[in-house]
Protein backbone atom coordinates (compact mmCIF):
# COMPACT_ATOMS: atom_id res chain seq x y z
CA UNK A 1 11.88 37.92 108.83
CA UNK A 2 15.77 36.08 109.44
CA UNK A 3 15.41 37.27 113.19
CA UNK A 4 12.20 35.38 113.22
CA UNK A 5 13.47 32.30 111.66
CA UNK A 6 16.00 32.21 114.08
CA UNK A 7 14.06 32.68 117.45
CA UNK A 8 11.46 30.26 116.61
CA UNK A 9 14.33 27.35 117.28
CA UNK A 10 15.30 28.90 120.81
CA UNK A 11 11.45 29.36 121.61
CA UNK A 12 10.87 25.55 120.64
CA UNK A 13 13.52 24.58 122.75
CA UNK A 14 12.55 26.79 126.15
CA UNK A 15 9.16 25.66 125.72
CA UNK A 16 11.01 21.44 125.10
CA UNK A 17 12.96 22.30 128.61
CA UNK A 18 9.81 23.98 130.71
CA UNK A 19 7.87 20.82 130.00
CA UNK A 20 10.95 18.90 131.09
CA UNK A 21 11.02 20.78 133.96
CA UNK A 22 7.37 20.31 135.01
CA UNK A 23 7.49 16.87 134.54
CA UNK A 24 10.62 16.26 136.48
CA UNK A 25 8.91 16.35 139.53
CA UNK A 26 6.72 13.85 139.11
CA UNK A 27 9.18 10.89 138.63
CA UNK A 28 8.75 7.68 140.73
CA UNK A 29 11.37 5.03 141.44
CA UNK A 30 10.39 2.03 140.18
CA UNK A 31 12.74 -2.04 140.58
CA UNK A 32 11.98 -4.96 141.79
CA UNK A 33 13.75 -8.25 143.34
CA UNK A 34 13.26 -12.04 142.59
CA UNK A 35 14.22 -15.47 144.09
CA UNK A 36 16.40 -17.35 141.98
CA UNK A 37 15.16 -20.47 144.26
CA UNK A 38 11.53 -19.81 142.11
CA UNK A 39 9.74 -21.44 139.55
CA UNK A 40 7.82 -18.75 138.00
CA UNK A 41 5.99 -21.18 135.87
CA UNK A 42 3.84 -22.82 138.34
CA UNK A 43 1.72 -20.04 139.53
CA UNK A 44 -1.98 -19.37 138.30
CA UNK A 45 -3.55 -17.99 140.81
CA UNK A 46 -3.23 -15.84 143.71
CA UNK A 47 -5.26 -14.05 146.63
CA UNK A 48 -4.77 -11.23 148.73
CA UNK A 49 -3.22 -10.35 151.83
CA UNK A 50 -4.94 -6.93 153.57
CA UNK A 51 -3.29 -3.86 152.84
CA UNK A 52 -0.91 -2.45 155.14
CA UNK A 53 -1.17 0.61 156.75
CA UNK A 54 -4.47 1.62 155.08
CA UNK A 55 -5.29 5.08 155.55
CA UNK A 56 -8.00 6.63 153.43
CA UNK A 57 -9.32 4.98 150.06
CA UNK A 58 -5.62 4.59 148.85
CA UNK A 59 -5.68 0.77 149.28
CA UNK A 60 -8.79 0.12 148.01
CA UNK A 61 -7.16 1.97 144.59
CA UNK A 62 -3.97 0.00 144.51
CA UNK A 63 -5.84 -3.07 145.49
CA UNK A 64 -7.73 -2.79 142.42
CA UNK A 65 -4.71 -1.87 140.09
CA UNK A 66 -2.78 -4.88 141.32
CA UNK A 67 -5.76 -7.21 140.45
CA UNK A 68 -5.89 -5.39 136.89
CA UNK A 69 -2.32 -6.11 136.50
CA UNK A 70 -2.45 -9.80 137.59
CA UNK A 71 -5.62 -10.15 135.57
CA UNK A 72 -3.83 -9.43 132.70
CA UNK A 73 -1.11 -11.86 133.15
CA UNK A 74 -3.79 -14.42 133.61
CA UNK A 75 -3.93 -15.03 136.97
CA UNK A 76 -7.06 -16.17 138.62
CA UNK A 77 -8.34 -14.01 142.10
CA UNK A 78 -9.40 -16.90 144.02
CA UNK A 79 -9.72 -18.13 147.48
CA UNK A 80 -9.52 -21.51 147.50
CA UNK A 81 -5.86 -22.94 147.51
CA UNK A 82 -3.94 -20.23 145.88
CA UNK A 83 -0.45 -20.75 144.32
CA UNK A 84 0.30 -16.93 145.29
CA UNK A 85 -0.26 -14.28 148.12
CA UNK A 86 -0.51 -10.96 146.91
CA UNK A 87 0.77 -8.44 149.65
CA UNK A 88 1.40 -4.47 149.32
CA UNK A 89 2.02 -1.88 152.04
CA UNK A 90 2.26 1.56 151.39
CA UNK A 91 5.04 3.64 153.64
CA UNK A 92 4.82 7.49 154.02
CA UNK A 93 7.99 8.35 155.62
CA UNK A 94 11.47 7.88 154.37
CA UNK A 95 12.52 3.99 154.23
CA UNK A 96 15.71 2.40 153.63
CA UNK A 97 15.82 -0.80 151.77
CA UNK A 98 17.92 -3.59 150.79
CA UNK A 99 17.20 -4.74 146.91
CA UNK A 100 19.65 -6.37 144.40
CA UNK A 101 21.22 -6.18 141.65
CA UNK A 102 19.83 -8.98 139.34
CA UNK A 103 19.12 -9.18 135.66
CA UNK A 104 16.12 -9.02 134.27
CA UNK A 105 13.08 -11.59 136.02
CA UNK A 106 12.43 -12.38 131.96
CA UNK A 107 15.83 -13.19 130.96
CA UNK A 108 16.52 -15.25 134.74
CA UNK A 109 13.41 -17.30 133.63
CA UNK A 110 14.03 -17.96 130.46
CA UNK A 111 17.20 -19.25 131.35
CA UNK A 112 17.69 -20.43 134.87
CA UNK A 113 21.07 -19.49 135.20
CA UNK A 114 22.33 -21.19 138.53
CA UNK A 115 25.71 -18.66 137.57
CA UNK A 116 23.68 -15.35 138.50
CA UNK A 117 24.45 -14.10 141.81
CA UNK A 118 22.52 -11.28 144.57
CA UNK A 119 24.52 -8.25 144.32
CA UNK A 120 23.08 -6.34 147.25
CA UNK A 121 22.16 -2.23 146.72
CA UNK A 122 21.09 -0.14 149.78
CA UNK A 123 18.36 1.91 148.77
CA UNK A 124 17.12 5.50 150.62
CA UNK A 125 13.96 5.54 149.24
CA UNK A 126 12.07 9.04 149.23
CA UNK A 127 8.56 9.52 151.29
CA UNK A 128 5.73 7.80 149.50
CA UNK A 129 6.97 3.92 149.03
CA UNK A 130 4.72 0.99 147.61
CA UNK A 131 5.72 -2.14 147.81
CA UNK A 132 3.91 -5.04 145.94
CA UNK A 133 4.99 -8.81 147.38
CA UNK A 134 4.16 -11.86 145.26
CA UNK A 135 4.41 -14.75 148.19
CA UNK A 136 4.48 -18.51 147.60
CA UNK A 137 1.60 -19.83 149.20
CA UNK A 138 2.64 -23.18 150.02
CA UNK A 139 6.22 -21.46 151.30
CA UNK A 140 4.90 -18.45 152.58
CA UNK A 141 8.69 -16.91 151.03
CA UNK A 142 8.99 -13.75 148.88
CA UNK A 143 9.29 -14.26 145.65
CA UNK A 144 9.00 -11.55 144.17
CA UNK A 145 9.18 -8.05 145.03
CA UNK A 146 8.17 -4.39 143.25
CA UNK A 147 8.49 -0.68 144.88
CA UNK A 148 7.79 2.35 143.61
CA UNK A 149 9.32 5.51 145.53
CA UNK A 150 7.78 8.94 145.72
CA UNK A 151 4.88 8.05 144.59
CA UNK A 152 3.32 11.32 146.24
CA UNK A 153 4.72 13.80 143.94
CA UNK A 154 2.78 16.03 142.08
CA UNK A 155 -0.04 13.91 142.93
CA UNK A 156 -3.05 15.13 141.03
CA UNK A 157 -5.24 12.82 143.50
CA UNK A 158 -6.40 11.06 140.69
CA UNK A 159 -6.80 6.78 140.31
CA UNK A 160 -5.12 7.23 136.56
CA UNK A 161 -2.07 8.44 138.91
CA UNK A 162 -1.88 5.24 141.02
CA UNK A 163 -2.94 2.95 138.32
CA UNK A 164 0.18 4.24 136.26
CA UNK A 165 2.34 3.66 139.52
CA UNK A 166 1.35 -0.03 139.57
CA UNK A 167 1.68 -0.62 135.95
CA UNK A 168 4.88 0.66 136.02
CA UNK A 169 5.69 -1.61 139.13
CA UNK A 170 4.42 -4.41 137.46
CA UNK A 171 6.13 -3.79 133.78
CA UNK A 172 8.94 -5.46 135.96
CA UNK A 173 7.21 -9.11 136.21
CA UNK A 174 6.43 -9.31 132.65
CA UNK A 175 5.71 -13.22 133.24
CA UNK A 176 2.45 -14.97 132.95
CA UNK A 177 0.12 -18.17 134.70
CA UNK A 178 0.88 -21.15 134.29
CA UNK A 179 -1.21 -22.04 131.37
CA UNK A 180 -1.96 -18.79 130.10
CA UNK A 181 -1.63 -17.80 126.28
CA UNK A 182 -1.71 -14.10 126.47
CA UNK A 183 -2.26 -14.64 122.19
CA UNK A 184 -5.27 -16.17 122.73
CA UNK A 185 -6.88 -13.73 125.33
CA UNK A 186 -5.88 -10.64 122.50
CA UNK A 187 -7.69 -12.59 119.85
CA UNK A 188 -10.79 -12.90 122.23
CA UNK A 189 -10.80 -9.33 123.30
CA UNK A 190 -10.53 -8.14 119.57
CA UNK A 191 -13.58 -10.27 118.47
């Protein structure tokens, strides 16, 4: 009965790392980049730009996980004199990026430090890139940026899969429309 006792810890523990294990292959990547020339607070409403490099159904999936996602900021899908352009591409082969080291969007708009600085990072990002743009529509600049790399791994082929990759992309731009009281749009949703 002791011996017992005292394997059940080990067993808890190989069965703690072969779940670690499994699920180690399936990471993704996941920052973003911002202009600190940018006022976040005067955007409500965006469109989109067409996918690029469509191949299969993929786009029409992320397309409808990045309008989720701005939805849910409050951000209005319209056509008529948008404050935004949404753009994403999705890139199958290796890629090489420049990002930055910045703090976080929330903290940068909060404050408007003028003190922060770009601190450049070269980036090899694995096979199976997507990269969500934010455009000013007036501008036509980027101003803000999310990527997700290796976003292919231990696909299950599945939308949950891709939905989770955008959400995770877009936990990075935790802001909101101009206008938008994401209190009040909770209190509707629970009535």
């Amino acid at each position: 009965m002791l011996m017992l006792k005292s394997i059940k810890p080990y067993a808890a523990l190989l069965v703690i790392l072969m779940l670690a294990g499994c699920s180690g292959g399936r990471k993704v990547f996941v920052e973003h980049d911002y202009s600190y020339e940018t006022n976040f607070k005067d955007y409500s409403s965006y469109t989109f730009l067409e996918c690029e490099r469509d191949t299969n159904n993929l786009c029409t999936e992320i397309y409808e996980a990045i309008r989720r996602q701005m939805q849910v900021r409050g951000y209005k899908l319209t056509a008529e004199k948008p404050t935004l352009l949404v753009n994403y591409g999705i890139f199958y082969d290796n890629l090489r990026y420049q990002g930055y080291m910045q703090p976080v969007i929330k903290n940068w708009v909060d404050t408007e430090n003028d003190g922060f600085r770009y601190e450049p990072i070269k980036y090899a990002l694995d096979k199976g890139t997507l990269i969500v743009s934010l455009i000013d529509a007036e501008s036509d600049q980027v101003v803000w940026r999310g990527y997700a790399s290796g976003i292919f791994k231990g696909v299950d082929n599945s939308n949950n899969h891709y939905r989770s990759v955008v959400r995770r992309i877009f936990d990075q731009y935790p802001l909101f429309a101009k206008g938008y009281d994401p209190r009040r749009y909770s209190e509707a949703v629970g009535r």
